[in-house]
Protein backbone atom coordinates (compact mmCIF):
# COMPACT_ATOMS: atom_id res chain seq x y z
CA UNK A 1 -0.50 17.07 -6.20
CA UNK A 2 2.33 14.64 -5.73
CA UNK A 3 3.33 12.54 -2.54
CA UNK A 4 5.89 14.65 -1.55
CA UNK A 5 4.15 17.95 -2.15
CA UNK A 6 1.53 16.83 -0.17
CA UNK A 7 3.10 15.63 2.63
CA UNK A 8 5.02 19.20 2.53
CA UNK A 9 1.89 20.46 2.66
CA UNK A 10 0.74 18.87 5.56
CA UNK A 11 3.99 20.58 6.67
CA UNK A 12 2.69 24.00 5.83
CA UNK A 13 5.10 24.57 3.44
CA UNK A 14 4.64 25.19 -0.71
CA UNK A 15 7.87 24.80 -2.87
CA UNK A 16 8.63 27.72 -3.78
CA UNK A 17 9.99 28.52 -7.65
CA UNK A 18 13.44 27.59 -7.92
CA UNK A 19 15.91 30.51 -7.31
CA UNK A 20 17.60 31.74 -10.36
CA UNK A 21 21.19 32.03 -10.05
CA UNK A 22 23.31 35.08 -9.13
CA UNK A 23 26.29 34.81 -11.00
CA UNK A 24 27.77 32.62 -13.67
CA UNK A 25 26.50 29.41 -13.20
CA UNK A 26 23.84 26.75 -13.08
CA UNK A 27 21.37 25.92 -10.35
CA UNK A 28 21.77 22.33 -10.66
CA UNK A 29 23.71 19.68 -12.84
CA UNK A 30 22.49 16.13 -13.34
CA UNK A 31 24.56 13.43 -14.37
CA UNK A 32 22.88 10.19 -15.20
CA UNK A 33 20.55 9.66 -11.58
CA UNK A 34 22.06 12.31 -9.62
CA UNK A 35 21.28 15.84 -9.10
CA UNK A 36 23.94 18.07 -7.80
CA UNK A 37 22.29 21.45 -6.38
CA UNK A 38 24.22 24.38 -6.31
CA UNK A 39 24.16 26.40 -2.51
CA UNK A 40 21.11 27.68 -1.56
CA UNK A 41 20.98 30.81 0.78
CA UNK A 42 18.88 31.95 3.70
CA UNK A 43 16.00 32.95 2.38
CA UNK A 44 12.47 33.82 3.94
CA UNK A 45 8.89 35.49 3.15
CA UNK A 46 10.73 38.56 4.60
CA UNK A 47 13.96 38.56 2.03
CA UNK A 48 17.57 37.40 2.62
CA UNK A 49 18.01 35.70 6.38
CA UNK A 50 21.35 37.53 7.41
CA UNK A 51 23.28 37.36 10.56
CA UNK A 52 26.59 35.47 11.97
CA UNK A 53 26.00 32.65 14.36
CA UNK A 54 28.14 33.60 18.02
CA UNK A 55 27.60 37.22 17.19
CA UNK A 56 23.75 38.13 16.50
CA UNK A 57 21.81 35.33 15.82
CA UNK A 58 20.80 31.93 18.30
CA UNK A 59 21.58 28.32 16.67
CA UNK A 60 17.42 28.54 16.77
CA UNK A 61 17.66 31.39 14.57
CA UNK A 62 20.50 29.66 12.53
CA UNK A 63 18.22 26.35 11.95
CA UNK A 64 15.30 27.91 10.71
CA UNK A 65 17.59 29.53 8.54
CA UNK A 66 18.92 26.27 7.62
CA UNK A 67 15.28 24.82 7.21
CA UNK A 68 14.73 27.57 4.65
CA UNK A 69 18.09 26.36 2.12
CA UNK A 70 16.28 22.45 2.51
CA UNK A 71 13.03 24.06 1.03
CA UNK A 72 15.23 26.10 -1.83
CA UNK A 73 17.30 22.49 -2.31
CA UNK A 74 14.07 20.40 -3.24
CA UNK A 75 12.96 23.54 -4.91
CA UNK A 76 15.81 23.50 -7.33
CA UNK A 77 15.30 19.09 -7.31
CA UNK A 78 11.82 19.85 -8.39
CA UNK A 79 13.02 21.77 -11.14
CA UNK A 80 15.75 19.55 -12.24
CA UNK A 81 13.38 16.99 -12.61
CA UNK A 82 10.93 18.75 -14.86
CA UNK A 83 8.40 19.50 -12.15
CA UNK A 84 8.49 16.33 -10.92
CA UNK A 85 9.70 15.88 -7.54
CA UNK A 86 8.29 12.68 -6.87
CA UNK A 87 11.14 11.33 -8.76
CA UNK A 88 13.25 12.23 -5.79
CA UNK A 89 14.66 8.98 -4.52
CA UNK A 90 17.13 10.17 -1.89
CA UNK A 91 18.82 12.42 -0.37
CA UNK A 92 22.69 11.95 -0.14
CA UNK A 93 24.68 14.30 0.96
CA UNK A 94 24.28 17.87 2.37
CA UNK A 95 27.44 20.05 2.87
CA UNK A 96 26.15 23.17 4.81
CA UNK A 97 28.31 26.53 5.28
CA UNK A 98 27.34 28.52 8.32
CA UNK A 99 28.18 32.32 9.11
CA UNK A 100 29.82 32.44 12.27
CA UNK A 101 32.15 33.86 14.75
CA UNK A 102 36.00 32.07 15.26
CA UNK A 103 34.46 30.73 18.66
CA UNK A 104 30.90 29.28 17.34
CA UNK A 105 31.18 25.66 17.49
CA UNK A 106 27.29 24.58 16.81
CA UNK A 107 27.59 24.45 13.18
CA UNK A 108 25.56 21.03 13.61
CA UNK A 109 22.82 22.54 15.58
CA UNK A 110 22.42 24.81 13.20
CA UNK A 111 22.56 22.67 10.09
CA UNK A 112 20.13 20.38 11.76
CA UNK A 113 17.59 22.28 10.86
CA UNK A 114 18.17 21.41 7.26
CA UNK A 115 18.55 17.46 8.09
CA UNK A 116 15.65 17.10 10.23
CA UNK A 117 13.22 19.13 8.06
CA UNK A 118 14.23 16.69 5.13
CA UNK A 119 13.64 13.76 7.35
CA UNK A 120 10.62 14.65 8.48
CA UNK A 121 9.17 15.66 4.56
CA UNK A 122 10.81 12.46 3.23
CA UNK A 123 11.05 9.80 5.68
CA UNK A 124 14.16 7.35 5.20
CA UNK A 125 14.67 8.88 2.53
CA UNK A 126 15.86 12.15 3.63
CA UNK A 127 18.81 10.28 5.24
CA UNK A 128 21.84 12.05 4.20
CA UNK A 129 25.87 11.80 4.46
CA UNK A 130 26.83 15.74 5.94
CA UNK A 131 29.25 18.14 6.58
CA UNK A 132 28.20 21.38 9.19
CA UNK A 133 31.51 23.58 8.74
CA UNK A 134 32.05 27.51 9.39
CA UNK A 135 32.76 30.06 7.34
CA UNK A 136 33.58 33.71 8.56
CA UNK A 137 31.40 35.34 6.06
CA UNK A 138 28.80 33.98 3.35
CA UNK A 139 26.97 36.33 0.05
CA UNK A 140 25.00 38.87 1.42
CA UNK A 141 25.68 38.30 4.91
CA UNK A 142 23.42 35.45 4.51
CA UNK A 143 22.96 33.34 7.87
CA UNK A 144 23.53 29.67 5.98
CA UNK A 145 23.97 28.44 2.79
CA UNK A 146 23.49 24.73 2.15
CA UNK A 147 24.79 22.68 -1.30
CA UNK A 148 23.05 19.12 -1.95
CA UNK A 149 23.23 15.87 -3.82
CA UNK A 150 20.31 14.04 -4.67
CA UNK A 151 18.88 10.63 -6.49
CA UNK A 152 16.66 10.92 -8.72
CA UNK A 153 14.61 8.34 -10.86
């Protein structure tokens, strides 16, 4: 088992497979050491995680959402990297899309649940530049949906 998958799994968490994708395009695109990750939905044991933020869901409920896209992002790294995700250097940047109402202003909050789960899996590491913006609806009603980049060795 590698570093990081063992340190998830101290976690309690398993990388899933990476998701396919759902339309025309590609889960991920490297170019030379970086990995650009497509967005990653809500996505639980149970199915889909759907909701809007304001509305019918708690920014609680919206970061565990958000902690579910960070497991699909180094999901999709993992795959990128031929299975393995010790070659994850970094993460840089996160830009994370959040289904809310026109008065919801705790896109952070919610998006925080992404950023600290990645900290706390990957140490410094899991640093990352970020953007936490709304959006009034998302595919499938999903809660969040989170894009990344990452270095890779």
């Amino acid at each position: 088992m590698s570093q990081i998958e063992e340190k998830l799994a101290a976690l309690g968490v398993s990388l899933p497979d990476a998701p396919a994708p759902a339309a025309n395009y590609v889960p991920s695109v490297t170019v030379g050491n970086i990995v650009y990750v497509s967005g990653q939905i809500s996505n639980g044991p149970d199915g889909l995680i759907t909701g809007k933020l304001g509305a019918d869901m708690t920014v609680e409920e919206g970061a565990a959402a958000a902690r579910t896209c960070a497991i699909s992002l180094l999901a999709q790294v993992k795959a990128a990297c031929g299975g393995d995700i010790d070659r994850l250097i970094r993460v840089i940047k996160l830009t994370g899309f959040v289904n809310s109402t026109a008065d919801f202003t705790d896109q952070p909050k919610v998006i925080n649940g992404a950023s600290d789960f990645l900290v706390e899996a990957l140490g410094d590491a899991g640093r990352h530049s970020r953007s936490a913006v709304s959006a009034a609806s998302l595919p499938l009603g999903v809660a969040v949906e989170i894009e990344g980049i990452f270095q890779i060795g």
